[in-house]
Protein backbone atom coordinates (compact mmCIF):
# COMPACT_ATOMS: atom_id res chain seq x y z
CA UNK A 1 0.00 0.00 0.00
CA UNK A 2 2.69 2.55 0.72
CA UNK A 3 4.03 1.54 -2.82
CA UNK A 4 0.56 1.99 -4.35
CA UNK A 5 -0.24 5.56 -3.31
CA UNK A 6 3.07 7.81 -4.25
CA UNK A 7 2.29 5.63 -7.74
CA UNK A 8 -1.66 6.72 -8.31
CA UNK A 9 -0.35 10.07 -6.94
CA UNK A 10 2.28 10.57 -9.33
CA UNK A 11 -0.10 9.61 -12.34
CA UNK A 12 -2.62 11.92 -11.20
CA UNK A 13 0.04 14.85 -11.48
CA UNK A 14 1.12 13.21 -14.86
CA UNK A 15 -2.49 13.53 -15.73
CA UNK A 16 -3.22 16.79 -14.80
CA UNK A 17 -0.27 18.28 -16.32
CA UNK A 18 -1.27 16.82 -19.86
CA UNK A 19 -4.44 18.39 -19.49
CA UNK A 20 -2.85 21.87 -18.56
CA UNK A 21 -0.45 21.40 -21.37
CA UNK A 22 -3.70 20.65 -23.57
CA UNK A 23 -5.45 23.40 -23.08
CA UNK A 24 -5.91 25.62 -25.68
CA UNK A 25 -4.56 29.07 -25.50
CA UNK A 26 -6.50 32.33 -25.63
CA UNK A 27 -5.41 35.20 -27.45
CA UNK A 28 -6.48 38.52 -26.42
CA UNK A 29 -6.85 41.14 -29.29
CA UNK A 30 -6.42 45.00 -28.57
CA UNK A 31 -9.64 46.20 -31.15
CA UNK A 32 -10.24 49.97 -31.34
CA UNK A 33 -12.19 52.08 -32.71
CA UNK A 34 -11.62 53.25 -36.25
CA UNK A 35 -14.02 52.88 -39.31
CA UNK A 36 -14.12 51.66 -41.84
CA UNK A 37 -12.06 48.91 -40.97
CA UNK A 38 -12.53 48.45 -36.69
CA UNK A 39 -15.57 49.43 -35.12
CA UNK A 40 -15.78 49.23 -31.20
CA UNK A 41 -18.44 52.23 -29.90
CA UNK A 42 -21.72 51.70 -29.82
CA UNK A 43 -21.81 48.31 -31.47
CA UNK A 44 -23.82 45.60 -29.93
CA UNK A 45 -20.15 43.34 -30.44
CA UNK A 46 -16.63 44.61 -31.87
CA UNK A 47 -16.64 43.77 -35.27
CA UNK A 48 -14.27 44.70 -38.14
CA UNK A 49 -11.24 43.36 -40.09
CA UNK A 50 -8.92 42.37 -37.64
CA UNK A 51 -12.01 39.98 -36.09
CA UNK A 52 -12.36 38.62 -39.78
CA UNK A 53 -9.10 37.68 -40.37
CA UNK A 54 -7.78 36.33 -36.75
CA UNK A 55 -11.14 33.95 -35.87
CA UNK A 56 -10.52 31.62 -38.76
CA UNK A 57 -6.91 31.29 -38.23
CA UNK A 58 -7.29 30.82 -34.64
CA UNK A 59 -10.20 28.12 -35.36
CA UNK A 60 -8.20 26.05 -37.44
CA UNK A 61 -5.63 26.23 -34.17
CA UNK A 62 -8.52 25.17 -32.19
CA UNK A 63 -7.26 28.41 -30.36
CA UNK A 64 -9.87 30.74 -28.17
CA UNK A 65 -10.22 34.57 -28.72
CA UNK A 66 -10.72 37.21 -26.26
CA UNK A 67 -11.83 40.78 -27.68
CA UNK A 68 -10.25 43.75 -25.77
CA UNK A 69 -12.02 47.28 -26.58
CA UNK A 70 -9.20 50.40 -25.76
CA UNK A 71 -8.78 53.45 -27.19
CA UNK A 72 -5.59 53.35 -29.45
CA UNK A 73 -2.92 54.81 -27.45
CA UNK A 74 -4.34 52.35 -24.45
CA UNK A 75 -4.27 49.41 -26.45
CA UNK A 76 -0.31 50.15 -27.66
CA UNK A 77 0.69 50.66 -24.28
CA UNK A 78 -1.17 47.33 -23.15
CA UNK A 79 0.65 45.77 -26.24
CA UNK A 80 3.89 46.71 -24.95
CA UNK A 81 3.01 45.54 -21.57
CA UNK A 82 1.86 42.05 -22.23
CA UNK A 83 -1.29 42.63 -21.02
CA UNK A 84 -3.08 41.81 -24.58
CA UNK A 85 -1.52 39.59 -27.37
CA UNK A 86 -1.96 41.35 -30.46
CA UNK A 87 -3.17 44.45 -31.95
CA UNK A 88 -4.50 45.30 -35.71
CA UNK A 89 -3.67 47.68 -38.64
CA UNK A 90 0.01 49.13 -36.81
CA UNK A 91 2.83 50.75 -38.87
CA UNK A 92 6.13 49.28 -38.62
CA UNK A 93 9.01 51.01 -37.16
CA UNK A 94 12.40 50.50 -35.10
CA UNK A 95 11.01 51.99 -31.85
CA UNK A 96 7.91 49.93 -31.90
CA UNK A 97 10.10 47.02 -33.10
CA UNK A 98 11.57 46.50 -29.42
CA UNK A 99 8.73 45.52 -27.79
CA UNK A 100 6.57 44.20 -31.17
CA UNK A 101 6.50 40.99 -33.46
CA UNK A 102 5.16 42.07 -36.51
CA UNK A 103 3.27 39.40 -37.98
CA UNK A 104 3.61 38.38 -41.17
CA UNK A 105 2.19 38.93 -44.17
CA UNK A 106 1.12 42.23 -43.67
CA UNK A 107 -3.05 42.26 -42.66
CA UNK A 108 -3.94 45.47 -45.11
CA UNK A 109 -1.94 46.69 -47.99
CA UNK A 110 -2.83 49.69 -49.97
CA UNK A 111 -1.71 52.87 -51.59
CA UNK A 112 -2.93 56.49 -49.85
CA UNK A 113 -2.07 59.39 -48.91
CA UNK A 114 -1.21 60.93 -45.71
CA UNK A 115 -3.46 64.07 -45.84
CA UNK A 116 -3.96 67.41 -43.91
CA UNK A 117 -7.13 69.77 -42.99
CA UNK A 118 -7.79 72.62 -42.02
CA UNK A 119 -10.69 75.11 -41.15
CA UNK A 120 -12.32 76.65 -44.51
CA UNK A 121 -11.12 80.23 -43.65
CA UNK A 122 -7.03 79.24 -42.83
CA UNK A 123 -5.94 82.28 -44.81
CA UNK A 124 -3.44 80.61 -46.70
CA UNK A 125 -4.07 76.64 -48.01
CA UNK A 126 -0.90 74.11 -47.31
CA UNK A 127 0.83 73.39 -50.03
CA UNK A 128 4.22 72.32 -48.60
CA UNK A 129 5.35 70.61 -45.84
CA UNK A 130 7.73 73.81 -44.80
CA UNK A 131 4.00 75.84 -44.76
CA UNK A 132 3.46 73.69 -41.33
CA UNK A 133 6.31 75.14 -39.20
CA UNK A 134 5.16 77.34 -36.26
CA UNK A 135 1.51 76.09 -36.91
CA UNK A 136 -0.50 73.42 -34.07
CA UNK A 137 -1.70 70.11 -35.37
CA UNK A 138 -3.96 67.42 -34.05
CA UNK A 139 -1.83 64.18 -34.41
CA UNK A 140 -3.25 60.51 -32.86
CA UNK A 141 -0.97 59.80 -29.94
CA UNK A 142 1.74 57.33 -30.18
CA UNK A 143 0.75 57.01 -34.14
CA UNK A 144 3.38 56.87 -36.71
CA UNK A 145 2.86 58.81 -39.83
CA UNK A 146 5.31 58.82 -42.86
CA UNK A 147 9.28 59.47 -42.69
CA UNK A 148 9.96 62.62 -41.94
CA UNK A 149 6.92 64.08 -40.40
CA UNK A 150 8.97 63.68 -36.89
CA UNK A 151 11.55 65.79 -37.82
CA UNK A 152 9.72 68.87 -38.98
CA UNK A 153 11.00 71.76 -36.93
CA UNK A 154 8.77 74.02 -34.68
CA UNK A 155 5.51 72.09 -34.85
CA UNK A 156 3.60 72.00 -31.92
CA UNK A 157 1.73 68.09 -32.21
CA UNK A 158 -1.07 68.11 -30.00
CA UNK A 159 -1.98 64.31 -28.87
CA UNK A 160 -5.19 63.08 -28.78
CA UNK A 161 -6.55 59.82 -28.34
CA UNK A 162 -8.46 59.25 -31.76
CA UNK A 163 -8.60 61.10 -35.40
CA UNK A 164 -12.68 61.64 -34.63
CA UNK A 165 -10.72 63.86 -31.70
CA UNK A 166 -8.62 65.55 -33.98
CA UNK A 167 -10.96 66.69 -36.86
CA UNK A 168 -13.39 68.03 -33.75
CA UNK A 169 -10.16 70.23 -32.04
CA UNK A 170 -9.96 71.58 -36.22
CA UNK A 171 -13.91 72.81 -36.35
CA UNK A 172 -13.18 74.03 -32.73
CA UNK A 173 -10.45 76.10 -33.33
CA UNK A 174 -7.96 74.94 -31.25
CA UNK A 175 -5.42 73.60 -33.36
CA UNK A 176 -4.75 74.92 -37.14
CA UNK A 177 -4.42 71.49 -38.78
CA UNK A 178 -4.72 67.72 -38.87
CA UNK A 179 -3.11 64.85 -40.52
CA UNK A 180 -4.50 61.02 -41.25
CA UNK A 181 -4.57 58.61 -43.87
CA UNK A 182 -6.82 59.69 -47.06
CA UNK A 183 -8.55 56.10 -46.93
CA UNK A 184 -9.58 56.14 -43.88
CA UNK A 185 -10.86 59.86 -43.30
CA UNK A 186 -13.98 59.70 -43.61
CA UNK A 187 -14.46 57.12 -40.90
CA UNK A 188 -13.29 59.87 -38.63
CA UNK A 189 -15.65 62.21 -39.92
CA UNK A 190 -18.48 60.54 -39.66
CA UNK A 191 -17.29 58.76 -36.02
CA UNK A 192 -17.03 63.18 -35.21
CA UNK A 193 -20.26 63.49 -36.51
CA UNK A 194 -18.49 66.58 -38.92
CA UNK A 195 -19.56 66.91 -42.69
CA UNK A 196 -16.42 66.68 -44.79
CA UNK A 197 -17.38 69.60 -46.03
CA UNK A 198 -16.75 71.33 -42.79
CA UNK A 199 -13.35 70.97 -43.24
CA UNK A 200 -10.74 71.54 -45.94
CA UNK A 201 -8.17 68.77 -47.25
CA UNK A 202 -5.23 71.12 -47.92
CA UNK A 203 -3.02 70.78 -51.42
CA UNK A 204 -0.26 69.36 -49.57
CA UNK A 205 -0.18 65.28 -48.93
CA UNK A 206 2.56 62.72 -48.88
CA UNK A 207 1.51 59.66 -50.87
CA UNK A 208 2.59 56.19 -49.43
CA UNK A 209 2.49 52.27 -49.66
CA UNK A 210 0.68 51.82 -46.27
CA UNK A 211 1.56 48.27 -44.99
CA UNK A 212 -0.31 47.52 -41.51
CA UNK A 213 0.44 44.49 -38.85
CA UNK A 214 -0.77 42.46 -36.73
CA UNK A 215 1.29 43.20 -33.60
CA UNK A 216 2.14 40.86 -31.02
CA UNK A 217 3.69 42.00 -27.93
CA UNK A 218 7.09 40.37 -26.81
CA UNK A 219 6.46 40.35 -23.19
CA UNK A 220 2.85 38.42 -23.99
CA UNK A 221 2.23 35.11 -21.83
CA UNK A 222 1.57 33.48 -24.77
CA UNK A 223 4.81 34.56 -27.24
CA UNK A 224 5.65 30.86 -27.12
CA UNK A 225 2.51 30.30 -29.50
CA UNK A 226 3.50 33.16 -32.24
CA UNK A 227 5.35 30.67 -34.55
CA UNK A 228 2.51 28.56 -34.91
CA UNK A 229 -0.20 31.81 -35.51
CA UNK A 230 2.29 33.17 -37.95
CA UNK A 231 2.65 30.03 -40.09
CA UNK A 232 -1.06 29.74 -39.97
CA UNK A 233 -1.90 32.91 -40.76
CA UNK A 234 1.13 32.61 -44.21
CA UNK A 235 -1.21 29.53 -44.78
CA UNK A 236 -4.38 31.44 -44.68
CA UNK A 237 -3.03 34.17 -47.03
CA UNK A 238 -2.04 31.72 -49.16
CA UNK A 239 -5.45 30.03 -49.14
CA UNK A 240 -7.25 33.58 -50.28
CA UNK A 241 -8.41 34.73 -47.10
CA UNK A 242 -6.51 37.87 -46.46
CA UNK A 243 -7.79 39.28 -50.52
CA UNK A 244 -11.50 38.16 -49.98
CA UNK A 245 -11.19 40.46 -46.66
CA UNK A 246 -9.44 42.86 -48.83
CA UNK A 247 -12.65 42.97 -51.29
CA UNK A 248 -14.77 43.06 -48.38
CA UNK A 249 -13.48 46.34 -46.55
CA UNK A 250 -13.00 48.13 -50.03
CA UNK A 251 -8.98 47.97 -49.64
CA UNK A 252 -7.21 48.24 -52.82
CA UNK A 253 -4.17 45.68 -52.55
CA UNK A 254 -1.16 47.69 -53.93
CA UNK A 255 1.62 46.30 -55.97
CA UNK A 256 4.06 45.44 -53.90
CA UNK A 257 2.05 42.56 -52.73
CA UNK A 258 0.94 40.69 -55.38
């Protein structure tokens, strides 16, 4: 008997530990709001592109999802934490690169422009980047926007926390300008409730490839599991998912990509 029992204990912790080991992971997704692609205020359930692309992946992992609803800067900062797993639609760059995995392929590719507005009455329209020195513009905090735009000198960049935010502080007077992605304006105008027409998109815009990740955070619980969501995800690409999203959300696959 004293043989038997350290025996049926020891296969009980054998036991349990396969069924720890077997339990399928849950990924939790940073989604916020910004139409057309993510929409995460007053929606019965987030919905959107990132949801669309990650659920069939993770099914065929037999993996769980968790839905996390932050405001963008929140969700980057929980990224970079480990407190969520992954994050849609992010630019790539060095600094974000230390505490990111971008996942590959890229989860939206398309050509745009990086664009600029202003009140109707600014007395004199943009039409060069040197035109925004000494001038205040509403910028999306901890955004990236194309190379170069960091460096331009004497521009006070007010942060807010969404581009709805930013085209409201415009109309309000308390900034002079703006700046977001063409293709995805008027998502923010109509999340602001403004008219377009409200507003003026100035001469001046810097036209771009725009390549967006998933991000996964390197400090996440579950980094272990990346190799196998990044090879399924290659698979899924490969398989036509990522293009019949594409035609979906209206997103005009540039070049590069094909």
């Amino acid at each position: 008997m004293n043989v038997i029992k350290p025996l049926g204990l020891l296969f009980l912790l054998l036991f349990s530990l396969c069924s720890v080991a077997a339990t399928p992971p849950t990924i939790r997704l940073a989604q916020y709001h910004s139409p057309p692609y993510y929409f995460a205020e007053n929606e019965l359930a987030p919905t959107g592109l990132a949801i669309d692309l990650l659920r069939p992946v993770l099914h065929q992992l037999g993996w769980q999802l968790q839905i996390v609803v932050c405001p963008f800067p929140r969700c980057l900062k929980m990224l970079e934490r480990g407190e969520v797993d992954v994050m849609p639609g992010l630019l790539r760059n060095s600094e974000r690169e230390i505490f990111i995995h971008f996942v590959q392929p890229p989860m939206m590719s398309f050509h745009s422009s990086f664009v600029f507005y202003a009140r109707p009455e600014n007395p004199t329209p943009l039409a060069s980047e040197q035109q925004l020195q000494g001038h205040s513009i509403a910028v999306m905090r901890d955004a990236v926007y194309y190379s170069g735009f960091q460096q331009i000198p004497q521009l006070n960049k007010i942060p807010v926390v969404s581009e709805a935010k930013a085209l409201e502080m415009v109309l309000q007077k308390r900034v002079d300008f703006t700046i977001m992605v063409e293709e995805t304006a008027a998502g923010a105008f109509n999340t602001a409730g403004i008219a377009e027409t409200e507003l003026v998109k100035q001469p001046f815009s810097v036209a771009s490839d725009i390549l967006g990740y998933f991000g996964f955070s390197k400090r996440s619980a579950n980094a272990k599991y990346l190799p196998q969501l990044e090879r399924a995800m290659t698979e899924q690409q490969k398989l036509g998912l990522y293009q019949r999203m594409w035609q979906r959300y209206d997103i005009a696959e540039h070049p590069r990509t094909k």
